[in-house]
N, C-alpha and C. Protein backbone atom coordinates (compact mmCIF):
# COMPACT_ATOMS: atom_id res chain seq x y z
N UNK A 1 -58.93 0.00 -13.37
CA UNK A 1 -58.33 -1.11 -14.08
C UNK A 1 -56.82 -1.19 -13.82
N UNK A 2 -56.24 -0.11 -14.04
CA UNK A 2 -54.80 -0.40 -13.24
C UNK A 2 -54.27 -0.63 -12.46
N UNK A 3 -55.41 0.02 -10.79
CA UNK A 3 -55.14 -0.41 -10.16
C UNK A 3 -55.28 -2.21 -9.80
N UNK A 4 -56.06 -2.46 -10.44
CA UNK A 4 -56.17 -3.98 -10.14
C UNK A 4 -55.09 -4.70 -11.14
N UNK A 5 -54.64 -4.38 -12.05
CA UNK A 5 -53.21 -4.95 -12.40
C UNK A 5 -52.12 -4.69 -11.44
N UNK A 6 -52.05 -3.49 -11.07
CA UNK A 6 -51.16 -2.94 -10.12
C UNK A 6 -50.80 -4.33 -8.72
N UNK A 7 -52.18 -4.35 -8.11
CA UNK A 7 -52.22 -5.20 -7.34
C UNK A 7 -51.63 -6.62 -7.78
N UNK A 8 -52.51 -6.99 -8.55
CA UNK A 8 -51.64 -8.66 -9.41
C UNK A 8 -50.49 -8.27 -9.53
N UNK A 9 -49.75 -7.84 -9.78
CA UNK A 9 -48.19 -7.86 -10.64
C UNK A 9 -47.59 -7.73 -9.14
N UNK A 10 -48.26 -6.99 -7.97
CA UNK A 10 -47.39 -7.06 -6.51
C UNK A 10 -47.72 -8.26 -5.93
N UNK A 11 -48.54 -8.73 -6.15
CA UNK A 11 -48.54 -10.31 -5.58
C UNK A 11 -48.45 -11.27 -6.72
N UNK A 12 -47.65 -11.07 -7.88
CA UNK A 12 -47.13 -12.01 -8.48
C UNK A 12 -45.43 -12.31 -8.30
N UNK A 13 -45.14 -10.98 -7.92
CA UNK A 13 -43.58 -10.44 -7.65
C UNK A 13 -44.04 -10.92 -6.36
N UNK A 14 -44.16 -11.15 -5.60
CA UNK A 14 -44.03 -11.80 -3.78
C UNK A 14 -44.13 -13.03 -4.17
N UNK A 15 -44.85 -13.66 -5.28
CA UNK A 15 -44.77 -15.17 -4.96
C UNK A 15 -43.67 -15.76 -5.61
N UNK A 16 -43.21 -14.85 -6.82
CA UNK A 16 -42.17 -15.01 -7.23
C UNK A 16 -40.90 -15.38 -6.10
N UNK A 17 -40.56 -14.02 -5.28
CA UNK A 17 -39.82 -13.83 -4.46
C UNK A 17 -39.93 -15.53 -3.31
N UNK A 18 -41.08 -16.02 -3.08
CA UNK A 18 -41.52 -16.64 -1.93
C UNK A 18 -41.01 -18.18 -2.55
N UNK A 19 -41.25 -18.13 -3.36
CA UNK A 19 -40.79 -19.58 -4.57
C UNK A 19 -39.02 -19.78 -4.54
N UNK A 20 -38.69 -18.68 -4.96
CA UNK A 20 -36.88 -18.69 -5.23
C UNK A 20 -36.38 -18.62 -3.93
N UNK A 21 -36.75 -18.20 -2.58
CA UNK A 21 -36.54 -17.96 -1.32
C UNK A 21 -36.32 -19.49 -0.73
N UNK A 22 -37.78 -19.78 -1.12
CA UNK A 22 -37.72 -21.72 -0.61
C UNK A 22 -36.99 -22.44 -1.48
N UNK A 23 -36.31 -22.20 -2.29
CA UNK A 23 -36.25 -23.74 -3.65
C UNK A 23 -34.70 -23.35 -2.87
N UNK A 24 -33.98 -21.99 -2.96
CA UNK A 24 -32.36 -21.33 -2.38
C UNK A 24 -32.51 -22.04 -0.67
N UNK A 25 -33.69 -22.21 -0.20
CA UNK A 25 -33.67 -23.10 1.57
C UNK A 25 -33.25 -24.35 1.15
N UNK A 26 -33.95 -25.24 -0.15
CA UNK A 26 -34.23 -26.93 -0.16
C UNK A 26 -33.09 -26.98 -0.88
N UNK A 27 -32.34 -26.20 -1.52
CA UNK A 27 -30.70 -26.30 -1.99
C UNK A 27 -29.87 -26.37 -1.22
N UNK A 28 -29.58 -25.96 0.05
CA UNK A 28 -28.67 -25.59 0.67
C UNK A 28 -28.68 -26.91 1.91
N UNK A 29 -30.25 -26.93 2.01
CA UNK A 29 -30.12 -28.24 2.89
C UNK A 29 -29.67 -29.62 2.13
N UNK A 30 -29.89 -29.45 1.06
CA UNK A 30 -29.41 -30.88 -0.22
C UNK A 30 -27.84 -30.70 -0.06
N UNK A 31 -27.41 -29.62 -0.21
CA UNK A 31 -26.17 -29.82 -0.35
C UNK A 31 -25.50 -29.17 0.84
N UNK A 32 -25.83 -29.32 1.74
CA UNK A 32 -25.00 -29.33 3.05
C UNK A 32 -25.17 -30.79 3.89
N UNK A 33 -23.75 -31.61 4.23
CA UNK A 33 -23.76 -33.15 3.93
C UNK A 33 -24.36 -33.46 5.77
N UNK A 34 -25.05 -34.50 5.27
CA UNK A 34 -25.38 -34.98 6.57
C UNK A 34 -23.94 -35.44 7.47
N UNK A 35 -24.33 -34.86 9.17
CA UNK A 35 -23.06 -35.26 9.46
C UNK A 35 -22.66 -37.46 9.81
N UNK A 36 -21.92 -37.29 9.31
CA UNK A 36 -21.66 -39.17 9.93
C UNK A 36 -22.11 -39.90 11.47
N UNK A 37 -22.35 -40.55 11.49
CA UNK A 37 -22.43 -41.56 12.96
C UNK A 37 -20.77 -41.52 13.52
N UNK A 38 -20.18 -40.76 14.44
CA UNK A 38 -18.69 -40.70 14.55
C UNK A 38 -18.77 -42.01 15.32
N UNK A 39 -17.81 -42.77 15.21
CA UNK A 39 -17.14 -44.39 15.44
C UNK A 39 -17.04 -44.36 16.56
N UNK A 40 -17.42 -45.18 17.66
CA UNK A 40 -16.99 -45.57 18.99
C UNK A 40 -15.56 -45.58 19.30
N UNK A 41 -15.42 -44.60 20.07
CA UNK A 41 -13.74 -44.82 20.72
C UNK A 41 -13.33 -45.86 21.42
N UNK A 42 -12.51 -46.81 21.46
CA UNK A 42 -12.46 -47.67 22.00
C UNK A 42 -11.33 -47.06 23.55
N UNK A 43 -11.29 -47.92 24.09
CA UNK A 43 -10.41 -47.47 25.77
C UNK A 43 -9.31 -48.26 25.77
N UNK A 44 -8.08 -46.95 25.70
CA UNK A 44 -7.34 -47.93 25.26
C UNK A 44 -6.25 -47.36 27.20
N UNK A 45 -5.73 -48.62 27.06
CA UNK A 45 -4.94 -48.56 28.53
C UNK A 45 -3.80 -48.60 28.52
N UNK A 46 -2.88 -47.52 29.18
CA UNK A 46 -1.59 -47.12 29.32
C UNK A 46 -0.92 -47.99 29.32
N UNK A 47 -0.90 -49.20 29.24
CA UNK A 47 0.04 -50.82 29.15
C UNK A 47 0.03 -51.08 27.52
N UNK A 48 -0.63 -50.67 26.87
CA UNK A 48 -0.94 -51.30 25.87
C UNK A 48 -0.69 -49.65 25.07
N UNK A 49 0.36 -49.36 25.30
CA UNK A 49 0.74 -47.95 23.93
C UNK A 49 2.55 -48.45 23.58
N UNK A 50 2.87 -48.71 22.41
CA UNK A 50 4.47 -48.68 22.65
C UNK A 50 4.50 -47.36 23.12
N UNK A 51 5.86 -47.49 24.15
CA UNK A 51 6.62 -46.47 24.41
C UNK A 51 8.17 -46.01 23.45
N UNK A 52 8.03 -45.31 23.10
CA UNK A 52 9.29 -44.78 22.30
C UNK A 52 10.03 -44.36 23.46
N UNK A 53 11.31 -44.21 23.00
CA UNK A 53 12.60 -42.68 23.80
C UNK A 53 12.28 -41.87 23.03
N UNK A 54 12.39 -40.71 23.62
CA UNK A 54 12.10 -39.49 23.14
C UNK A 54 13.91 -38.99 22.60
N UNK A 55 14.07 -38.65 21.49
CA UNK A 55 15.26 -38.15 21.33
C UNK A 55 15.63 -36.94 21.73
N UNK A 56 16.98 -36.87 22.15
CA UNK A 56 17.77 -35.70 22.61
C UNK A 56 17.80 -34.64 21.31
N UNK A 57 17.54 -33.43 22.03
CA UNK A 57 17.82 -32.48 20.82
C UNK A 57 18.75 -31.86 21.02
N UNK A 58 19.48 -31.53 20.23
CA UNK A 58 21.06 -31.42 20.35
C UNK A 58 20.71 -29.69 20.39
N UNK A 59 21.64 -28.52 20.90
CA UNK A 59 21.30 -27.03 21.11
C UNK A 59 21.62 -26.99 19.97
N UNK A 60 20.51 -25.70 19.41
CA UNK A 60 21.02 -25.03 18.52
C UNK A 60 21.87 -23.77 18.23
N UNK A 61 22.91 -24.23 17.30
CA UNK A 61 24.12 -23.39 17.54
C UNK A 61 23.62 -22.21 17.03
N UNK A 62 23.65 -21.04 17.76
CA UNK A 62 24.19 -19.19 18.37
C UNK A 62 24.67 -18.43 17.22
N UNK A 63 24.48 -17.77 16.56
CA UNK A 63 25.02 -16.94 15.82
C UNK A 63 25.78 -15.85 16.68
N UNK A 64 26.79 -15.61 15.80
CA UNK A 64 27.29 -14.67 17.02
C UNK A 64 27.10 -13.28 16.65
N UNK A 65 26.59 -12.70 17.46
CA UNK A 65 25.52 -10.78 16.55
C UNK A 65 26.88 -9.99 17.37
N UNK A 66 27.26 -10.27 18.12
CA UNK A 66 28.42 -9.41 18.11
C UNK A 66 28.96 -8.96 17.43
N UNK A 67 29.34 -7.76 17.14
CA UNK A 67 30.02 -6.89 16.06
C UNK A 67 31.30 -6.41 16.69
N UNK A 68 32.53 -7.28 15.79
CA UNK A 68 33.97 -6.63 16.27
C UNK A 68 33.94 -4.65 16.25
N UNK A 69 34.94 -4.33 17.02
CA UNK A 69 34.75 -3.27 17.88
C UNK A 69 35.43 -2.45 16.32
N UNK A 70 36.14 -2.89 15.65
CA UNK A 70 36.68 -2.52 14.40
C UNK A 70 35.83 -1.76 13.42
N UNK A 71 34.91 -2.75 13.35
CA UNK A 71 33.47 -2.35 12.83
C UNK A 71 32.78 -1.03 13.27
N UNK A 72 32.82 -1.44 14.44
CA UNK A 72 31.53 -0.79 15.08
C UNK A 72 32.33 0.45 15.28
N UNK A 73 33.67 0.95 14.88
CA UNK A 73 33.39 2.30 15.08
C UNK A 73 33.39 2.87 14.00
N UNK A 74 32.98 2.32 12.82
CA UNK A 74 32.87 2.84 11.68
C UNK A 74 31.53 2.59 11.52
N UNK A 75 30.36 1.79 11.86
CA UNK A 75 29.16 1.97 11.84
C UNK A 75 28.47 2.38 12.72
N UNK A 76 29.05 3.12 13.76
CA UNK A 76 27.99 3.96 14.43
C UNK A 76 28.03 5.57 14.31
N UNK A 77 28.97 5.97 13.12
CA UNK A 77 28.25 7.02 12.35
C UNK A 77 27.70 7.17 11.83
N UNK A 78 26.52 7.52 11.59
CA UNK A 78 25.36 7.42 10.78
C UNK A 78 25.48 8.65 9.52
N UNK A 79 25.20 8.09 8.68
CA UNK A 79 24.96 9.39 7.22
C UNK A 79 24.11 10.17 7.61
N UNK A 80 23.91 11.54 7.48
CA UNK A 80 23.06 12.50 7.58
C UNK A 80 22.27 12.34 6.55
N UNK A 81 20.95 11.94 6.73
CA UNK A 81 20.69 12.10 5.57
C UNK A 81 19.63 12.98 4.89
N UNK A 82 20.23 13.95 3.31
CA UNK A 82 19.85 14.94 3.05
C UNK A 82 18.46 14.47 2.65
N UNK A 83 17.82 15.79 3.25
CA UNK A 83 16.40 15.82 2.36
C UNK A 83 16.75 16.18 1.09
N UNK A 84 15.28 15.84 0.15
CA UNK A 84 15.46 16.41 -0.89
C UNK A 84 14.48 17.04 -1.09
N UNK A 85 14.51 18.42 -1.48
CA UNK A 85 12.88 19.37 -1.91
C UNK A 85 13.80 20.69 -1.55
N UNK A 86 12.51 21.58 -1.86
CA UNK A 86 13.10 23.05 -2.26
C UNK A 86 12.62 23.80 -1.20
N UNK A 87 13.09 24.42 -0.65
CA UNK A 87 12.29 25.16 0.41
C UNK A 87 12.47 27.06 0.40
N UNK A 88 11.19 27.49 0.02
CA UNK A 88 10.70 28.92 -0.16
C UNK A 88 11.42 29.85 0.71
N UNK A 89 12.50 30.59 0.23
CA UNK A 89 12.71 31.77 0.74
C UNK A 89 11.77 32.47 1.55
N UNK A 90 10.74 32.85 1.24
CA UNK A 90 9.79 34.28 1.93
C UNK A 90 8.73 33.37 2.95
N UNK A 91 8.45 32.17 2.25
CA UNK A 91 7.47 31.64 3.41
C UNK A 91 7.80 30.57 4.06
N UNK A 92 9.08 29.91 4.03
CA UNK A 92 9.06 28.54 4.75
C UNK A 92 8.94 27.45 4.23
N UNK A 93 7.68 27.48 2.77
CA UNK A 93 7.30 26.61 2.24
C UNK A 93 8.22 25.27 1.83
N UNK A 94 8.02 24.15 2.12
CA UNK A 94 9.16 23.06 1.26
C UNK A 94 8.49 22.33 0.75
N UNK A 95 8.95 22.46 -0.65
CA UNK A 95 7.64 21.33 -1.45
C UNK A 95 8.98 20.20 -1.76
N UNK A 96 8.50 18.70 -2.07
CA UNK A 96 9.52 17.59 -2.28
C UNK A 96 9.26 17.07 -3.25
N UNK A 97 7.85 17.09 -3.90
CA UNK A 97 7.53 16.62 -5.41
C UNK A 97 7.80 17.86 -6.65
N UNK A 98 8.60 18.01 -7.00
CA UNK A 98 8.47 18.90 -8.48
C UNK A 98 9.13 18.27 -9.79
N UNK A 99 9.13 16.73 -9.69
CA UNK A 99 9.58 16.11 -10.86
C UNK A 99 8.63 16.58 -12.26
N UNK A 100 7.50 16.89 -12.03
CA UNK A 100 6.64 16.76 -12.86
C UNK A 100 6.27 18.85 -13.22
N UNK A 101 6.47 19.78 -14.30
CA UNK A 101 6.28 20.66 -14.31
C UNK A 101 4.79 21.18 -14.14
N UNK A 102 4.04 20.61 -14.63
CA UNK A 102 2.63 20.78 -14.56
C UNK A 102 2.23 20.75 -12.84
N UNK A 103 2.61 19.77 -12.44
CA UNK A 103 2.03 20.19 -11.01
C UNK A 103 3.79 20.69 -9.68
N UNK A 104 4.23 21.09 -10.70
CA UNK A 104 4.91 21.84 -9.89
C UNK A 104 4.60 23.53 -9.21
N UNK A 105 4.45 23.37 -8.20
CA UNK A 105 4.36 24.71 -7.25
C UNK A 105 4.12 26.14 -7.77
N UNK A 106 3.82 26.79 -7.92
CA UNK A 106 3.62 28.32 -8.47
C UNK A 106 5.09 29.03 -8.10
N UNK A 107 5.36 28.56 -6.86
CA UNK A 107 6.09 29.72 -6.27
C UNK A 107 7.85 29.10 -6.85
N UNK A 108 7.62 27.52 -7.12
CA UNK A 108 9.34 26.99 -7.59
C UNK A 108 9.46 27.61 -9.24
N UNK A 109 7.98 27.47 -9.70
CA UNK A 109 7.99 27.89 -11.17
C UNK A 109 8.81 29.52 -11.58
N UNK A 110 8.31 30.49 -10.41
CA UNK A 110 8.53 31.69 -9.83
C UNK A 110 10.04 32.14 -10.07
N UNK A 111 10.60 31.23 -9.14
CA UNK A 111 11.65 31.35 -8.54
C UNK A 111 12.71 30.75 -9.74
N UNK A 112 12.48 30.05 -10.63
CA UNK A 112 13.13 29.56 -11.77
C UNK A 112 13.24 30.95 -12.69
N UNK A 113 12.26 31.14 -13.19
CA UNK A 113 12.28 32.46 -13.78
C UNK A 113 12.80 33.72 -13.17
N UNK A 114 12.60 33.72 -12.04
CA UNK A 114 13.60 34.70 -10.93
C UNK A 114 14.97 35.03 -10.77
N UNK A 115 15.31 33.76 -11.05
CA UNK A 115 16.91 33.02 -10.93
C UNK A 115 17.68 33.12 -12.37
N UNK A 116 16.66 33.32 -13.54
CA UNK A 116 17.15 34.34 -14.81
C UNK A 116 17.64 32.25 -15.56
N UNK A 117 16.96 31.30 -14.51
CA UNK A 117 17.03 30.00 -15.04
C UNK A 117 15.91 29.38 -16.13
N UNK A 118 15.10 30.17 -16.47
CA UNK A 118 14.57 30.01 -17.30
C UNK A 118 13.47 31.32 -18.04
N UNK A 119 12.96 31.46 -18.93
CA UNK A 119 12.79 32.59 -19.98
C UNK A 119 11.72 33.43 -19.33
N UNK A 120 10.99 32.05 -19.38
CA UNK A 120 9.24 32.72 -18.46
C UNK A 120 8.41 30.67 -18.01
N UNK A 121 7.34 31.37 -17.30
CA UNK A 121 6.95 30.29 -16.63
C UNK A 121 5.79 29.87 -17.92
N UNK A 122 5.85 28.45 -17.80
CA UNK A 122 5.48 27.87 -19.31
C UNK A 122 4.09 27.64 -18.91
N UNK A 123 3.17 27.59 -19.70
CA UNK A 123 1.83 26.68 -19.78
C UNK A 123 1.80 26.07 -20.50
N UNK A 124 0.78 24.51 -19.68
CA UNK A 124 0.81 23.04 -20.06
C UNK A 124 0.91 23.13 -21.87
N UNK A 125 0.32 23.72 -22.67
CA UNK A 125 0.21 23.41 -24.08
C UNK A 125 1.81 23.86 -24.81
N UNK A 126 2.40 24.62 -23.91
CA UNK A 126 3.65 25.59 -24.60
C UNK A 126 4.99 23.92 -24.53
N UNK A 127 4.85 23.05 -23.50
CA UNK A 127 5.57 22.32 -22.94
C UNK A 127 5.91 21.51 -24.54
N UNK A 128 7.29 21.56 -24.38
CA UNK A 128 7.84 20.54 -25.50
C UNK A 128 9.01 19.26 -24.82
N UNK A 129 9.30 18.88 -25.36
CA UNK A 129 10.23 17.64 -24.90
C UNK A 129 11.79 18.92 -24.82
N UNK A 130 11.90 19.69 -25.53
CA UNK A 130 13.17 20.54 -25.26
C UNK A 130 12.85 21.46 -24.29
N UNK A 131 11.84 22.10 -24.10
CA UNK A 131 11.66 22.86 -22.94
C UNK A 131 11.17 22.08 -21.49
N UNK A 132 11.01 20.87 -21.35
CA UNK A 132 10.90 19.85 -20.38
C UNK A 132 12.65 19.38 -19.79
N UNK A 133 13.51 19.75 -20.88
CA UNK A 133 15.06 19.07 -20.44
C UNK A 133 15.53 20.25 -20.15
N UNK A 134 15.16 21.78 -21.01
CA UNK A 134 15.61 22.81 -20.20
C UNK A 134 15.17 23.23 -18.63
N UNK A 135 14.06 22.34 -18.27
CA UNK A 135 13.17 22.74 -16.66
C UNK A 135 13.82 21.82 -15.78
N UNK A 136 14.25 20.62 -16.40
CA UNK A 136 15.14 19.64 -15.39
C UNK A 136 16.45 20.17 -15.03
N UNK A 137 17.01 20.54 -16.02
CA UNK A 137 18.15 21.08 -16.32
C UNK A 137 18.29 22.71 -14.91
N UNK A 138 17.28 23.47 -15.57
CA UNK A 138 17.39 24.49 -14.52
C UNK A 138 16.91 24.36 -12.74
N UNK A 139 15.67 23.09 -12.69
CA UNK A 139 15.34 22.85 -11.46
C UNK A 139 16.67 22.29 -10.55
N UNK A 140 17.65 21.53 -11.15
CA UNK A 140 18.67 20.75 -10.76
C UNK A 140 19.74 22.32 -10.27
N UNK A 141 19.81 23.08 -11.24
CA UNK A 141 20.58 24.13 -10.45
C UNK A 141 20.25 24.54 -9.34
N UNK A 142 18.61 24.95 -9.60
CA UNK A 142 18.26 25.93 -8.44
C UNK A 142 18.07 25.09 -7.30
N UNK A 143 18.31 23.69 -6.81
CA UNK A 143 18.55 22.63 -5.86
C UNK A 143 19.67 23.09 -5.50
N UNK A 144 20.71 23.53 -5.97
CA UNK A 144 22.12 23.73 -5.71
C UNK A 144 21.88 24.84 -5.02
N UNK A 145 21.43 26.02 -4.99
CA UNK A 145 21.41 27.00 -4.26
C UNK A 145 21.25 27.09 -2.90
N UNK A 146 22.10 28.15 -2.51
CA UNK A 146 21.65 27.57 -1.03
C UNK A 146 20.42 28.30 0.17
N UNK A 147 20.09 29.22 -0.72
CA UNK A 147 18.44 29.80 -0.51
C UNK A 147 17.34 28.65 -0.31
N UNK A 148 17.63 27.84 -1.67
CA UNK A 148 16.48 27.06 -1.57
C UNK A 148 16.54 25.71 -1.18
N UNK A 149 17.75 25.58 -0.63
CA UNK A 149 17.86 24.04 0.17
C UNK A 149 17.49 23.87 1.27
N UNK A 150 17.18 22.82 1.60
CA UNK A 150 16.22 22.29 2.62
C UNK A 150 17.03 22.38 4.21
């Protein structure tokens, strides 16, 4: 017995499918526009076009990109410009993101506490808004050092 429901309900779902398949064909042809009868071109003969003058186009004026020599020897020194990030004494390492203490580095956290710049290395729950201005506060020194500059 089930199986013979089984069967009906798969060929009720196909005719389903076979119904919405054609009605989505007889839509698309309804509303996609028949194209027009395009209009006979007529022949038209080179005697019969006004002729205009074509106007002169006047040049367009040049900017001048030349750079007085005055200038230019004051802009072709270029600023060096500093990195910014901390770079690991013992391994090389240079990390450039440590705005954020939580995902700051093991080894900058380390080296803060090392540097006698802060007490001990904090975990996420210990973090207060005063011990967040004391980590800015001490990360900004230990930037100054010249161990850990880049």
């Amino acid at each position: 017995m089930t199986e013979v429901l089984f069967v009906l309900t798969v060929i009720y779902v196909a005719y389903v499918l076979y119904v919405v398949n054609t009605n989505k064909k007889a839509i698309v042809k309804s509303i996609t526009p028949v194209p027009a009868a395009e209009p006979e071109k007529q022949a038209v003969s080179v005697e019969q076009l006004p002729i205009e003058p074509v106007p002169k186009k006047k040049p367009a004026k040049t900017l001048n990109t030349e750079i007085p020599k005055s200038v230019k020897s004051t802009t072709t020194k270029q600023p060096t410009a500093t990195k910014k990030g901390l770079k690991d004494p013992k391994t090389g390492d240079i990390a450039t993101t440590y705005s954020n203490y939580i995902f700051t580095k093991r080894w900058i956290k380390e080296a803060l506490v090392s540097e006698g710049l802060l007490e001990k290395v904090y975990k996420n729950h210990e973090l207060t808004a005063e011990v967040e201005a004391s980590i800015k506060v001490a990360i900004a020194k230990l930037e100054t050092m010249a161990q850990y500059q880049v």
